[in-house]
C-alpha atoms as a PDB file:
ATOM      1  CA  UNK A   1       5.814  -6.219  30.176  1.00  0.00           C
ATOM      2  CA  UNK A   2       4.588  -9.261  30.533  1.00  0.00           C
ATOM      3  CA  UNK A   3       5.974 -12.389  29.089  1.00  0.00           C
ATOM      4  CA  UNK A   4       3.390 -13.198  26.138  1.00  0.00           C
ATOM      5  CA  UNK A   5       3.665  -9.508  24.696  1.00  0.00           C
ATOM      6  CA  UNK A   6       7.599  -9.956  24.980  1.00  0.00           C
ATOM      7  CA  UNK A   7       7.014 -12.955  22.643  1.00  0.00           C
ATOM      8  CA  UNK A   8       4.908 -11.247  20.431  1.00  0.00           C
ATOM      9  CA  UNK A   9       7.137  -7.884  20.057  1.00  0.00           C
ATOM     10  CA  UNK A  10      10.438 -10.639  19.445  1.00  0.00           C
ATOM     11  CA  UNK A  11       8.666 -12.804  16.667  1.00  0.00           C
ATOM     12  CA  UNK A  12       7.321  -9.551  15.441  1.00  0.00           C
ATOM     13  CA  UNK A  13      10.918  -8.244  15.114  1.00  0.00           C
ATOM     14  CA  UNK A  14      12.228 -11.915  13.685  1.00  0.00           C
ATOM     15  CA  UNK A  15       9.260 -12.048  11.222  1.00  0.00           C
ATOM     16  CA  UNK A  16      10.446  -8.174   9.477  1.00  0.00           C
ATOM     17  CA  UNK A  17      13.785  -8.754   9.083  1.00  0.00           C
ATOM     18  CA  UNK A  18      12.996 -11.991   7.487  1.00  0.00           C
ATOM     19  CA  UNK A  19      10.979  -9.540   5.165  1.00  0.00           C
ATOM     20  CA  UNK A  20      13.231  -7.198   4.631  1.00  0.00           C
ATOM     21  CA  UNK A  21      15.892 -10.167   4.278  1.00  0.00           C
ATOM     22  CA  UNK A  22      13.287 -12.048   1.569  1.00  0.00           C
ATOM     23  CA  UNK A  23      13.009  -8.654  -0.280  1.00  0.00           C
ATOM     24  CA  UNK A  24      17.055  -7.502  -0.745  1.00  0.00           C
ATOM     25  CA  UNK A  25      17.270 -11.633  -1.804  1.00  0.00           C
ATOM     26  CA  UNK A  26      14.775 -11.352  -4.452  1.00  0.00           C
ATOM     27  CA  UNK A  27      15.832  -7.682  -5.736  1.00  0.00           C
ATOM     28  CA  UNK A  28      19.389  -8.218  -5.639  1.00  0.00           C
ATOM     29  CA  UNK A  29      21.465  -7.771  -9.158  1.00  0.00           C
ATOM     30  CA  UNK A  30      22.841 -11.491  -7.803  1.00  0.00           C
ATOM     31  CA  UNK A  31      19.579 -12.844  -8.896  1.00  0.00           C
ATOM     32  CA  UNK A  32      18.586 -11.205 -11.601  1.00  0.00           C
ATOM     33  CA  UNK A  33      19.896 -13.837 -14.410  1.00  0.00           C
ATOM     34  CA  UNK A  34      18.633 -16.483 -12.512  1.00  0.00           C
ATOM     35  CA  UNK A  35      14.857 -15.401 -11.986  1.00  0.00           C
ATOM     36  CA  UNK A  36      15.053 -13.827 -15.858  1.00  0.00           C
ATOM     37  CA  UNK A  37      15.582 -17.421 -17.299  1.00  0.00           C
ATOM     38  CA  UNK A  38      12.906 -18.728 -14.964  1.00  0.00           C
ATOM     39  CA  UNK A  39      10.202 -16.170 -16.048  1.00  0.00           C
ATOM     40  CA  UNK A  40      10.811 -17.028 -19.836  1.00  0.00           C
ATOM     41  CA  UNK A  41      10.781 -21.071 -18.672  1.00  0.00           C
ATOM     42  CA  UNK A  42       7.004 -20.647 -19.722  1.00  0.00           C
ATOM     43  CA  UNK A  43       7.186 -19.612 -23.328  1.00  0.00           C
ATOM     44  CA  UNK A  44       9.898 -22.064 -24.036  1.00  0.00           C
ATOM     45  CA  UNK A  45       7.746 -25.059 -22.961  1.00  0.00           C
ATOM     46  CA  UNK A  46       5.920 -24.652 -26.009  1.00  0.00           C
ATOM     47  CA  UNK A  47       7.017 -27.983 -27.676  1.00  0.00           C
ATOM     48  CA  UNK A  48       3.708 -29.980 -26.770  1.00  0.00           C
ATOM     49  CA  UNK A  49       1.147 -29.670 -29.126  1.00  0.00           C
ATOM     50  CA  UNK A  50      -2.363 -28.270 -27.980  1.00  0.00           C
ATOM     51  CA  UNK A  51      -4.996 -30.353 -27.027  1.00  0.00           C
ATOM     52  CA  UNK A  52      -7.910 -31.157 -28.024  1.00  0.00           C
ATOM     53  CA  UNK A  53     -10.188 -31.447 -25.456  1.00  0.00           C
ATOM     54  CA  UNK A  54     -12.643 -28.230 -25.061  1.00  0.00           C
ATOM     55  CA  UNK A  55     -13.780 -26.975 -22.090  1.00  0.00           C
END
Protein backbone atom coordinates (compact mmCIF):
# COMPACT_ATOMS: atom_id res chain seq x y z
CA UNK A 1 0.00 0.00 0.00
CA UNK A 2 1.13 2.94 -0.98
CA UNK A 3 1.48 5.99 1.11
CA UNK A 4 -1.54 8.28 -0.18
CA UNK A 5 -4.15 5.31 0.24
CA UNK A 6 -2.58 4.77 3.85
CA UNK A 7 -3.63 8.42 4.41
CA UNK A 8 -6.84 8.05 3.07
CA UNK A 9 -7.82 4.60 4.96
CA UNK A 10 -6.32 6.61 8.51
CA UNK A 11 -8.43 9.91 8.04
CA UNK A 12 -11.15 7.63 6.92
CA UNK A 13 -10.89 5.75 10.26
CA UNK A 14 -10.34 9.31 12.33
CA UNK A 15 -13.31 10.90 10.45
CA UNK A 16 -15.99 7.67 11.81
CA UNK A 17 -15.13 7.60 15.11
CA UNK A 18 -15.50 11.27 15.24
CA UNK A 19 -19.07 10.24 13.95
CA UNK A 20 -19.78 7.78 16.02
CA UNK A 21 -18.17 10.04 18.90
CA UNK A 22 -20.57 13.23 17.61
CA UNK A 23 -23.58 10.79 17.68
CA UNK A 24 -23.25 9.01 21.51
CA UNK A 25 -22.51 13.10 22.47
CA UNK A 26 -25.67 14.27 21.05
CA UNK A 27 -27.90 11.10 22.15
CA UNK A 28 -26.57 10.78 25.48
CA UNK A 29 -29.21 11.09 28.61
CA UNK A 30 -26.18 13.75 29.76
CA UNK A 31 -27.57 16.07 27.24
CA UNK A 32 -30.86 15.68 27.11
CA UNK A 33 -31.91 18.74 29.57
CA UNK A 34 -29.60 20.82 27.97
CA UNK A 35 -30.66 20.47 24.17
CA UNK A 36 -34.60 20.28 25.57
CA UNK A 37 -34.32 23.94 26.91
CA UNK A 38 -32.55 24.94 23.72
CA UNK A 39 -35.28 23.55 21.34
CA UNK A 40 -38.08 25.46 23.33
CA UNK A 41 -35.51 28.79 23.27
CA UNK A 42 -37.70 29.57 20.08
CA UNK A 43 -41.20 29.79 21.43
CA UNK A 44 -40.08 31.68 24.44
CA UNK A 45 -38.61 34.54 22.33
CA UNK A 46 -41.97 35.58 21.67
CA UNK A 47 -41.81 38.95 23.59
CA UNK A 48 -41.22 41.20 20.38
CA UNK A 49 -44.15 42.26 18.80
CA UNK A 50 -44.72 41.36 15.00
CA UNK A 51 -43.85 43.53 12.40
CA UNK A 52 -45.26 45.24 10.12
CA UNK A 53 -43.58 45.14 7.12
CA UNK A 54 -45.19 42.60 4.39
CA UNK A 55 -43.41 40.71 2.17
Amino acid sequence: MDLQNEIRVIVTVVGFVLFVGICFWAFSKRNKAAFDEEAQRVFLDDDLPPSDKQT
